[in-house]
Protein backbone atom coordinates (compact mmCIF):
# COMPACT_ATOMS: atom_id res chain seq x y z
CA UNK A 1 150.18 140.41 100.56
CA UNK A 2 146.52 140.38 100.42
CA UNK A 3 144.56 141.40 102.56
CA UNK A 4 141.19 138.99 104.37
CA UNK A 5 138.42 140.23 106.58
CA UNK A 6 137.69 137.66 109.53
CA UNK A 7 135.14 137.78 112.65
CA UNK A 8 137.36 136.45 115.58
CA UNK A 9 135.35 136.23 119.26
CA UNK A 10 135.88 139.44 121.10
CA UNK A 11 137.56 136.76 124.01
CA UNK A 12 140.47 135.81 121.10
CA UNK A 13 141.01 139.13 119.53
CA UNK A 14 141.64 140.52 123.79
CA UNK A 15 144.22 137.75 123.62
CA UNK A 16 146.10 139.02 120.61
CA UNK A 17 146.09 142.89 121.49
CA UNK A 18 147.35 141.19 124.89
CA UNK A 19 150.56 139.76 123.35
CA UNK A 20 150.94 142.80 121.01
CA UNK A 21 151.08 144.65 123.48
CA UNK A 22 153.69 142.94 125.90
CA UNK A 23 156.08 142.54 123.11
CA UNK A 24 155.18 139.25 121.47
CA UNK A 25 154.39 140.51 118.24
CA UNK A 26 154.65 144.38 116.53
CA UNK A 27 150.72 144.76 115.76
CA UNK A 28 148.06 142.16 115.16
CA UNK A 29 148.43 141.29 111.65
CA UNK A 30 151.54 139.58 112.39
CA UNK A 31 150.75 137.51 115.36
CA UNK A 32 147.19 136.09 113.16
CA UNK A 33 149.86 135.90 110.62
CA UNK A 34 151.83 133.60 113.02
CA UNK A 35 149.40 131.43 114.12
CA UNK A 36 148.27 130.85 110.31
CA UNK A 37 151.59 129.69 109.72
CA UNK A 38 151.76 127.40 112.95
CA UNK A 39 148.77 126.03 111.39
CA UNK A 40 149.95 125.16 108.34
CA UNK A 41 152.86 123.95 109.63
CA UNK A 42 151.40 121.77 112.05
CA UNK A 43 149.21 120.09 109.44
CA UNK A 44 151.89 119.71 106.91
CA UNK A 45 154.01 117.61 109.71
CA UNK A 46 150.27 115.75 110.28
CA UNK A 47 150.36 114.25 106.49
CA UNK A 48 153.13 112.08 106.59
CA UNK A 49 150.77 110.46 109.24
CA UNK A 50 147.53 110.91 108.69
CA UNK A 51 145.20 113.86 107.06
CA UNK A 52 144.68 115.78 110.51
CA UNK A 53 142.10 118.60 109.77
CA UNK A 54 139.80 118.95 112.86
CA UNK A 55 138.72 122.82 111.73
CA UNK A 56 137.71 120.94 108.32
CA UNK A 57 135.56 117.88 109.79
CA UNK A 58 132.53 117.74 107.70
């Protein structure tokens, strides 16, 4: 794996140490992990409709 430095708001990062620490996920790397994939995912379904990529709107 390699490994990326991000700035998340302080509001989203309370969030993820929130569902680490009920259970959700084992540390934080694997729930931003998660959602990356649920991203991916989600635009991958998008294509065979239409090129959905609000984050990427220029």
């Amino acid at each position: 794996m390699e490994r990326v430095t991000l700035r998340i708001p302080k509001q989203q990062i309370e969030e993820v140490e929130r569902m680490v620490d009920t259970g959700e996920f084992p540390n934080r790397s694997e729930a931003i992990r998660s959602a990356v994939r649920d991203m991916i995912n989600e635009q991958t379904e998008g294509r065979d409709h239409e090129s959905r990529r609000p984050w990427a709107k220029v």
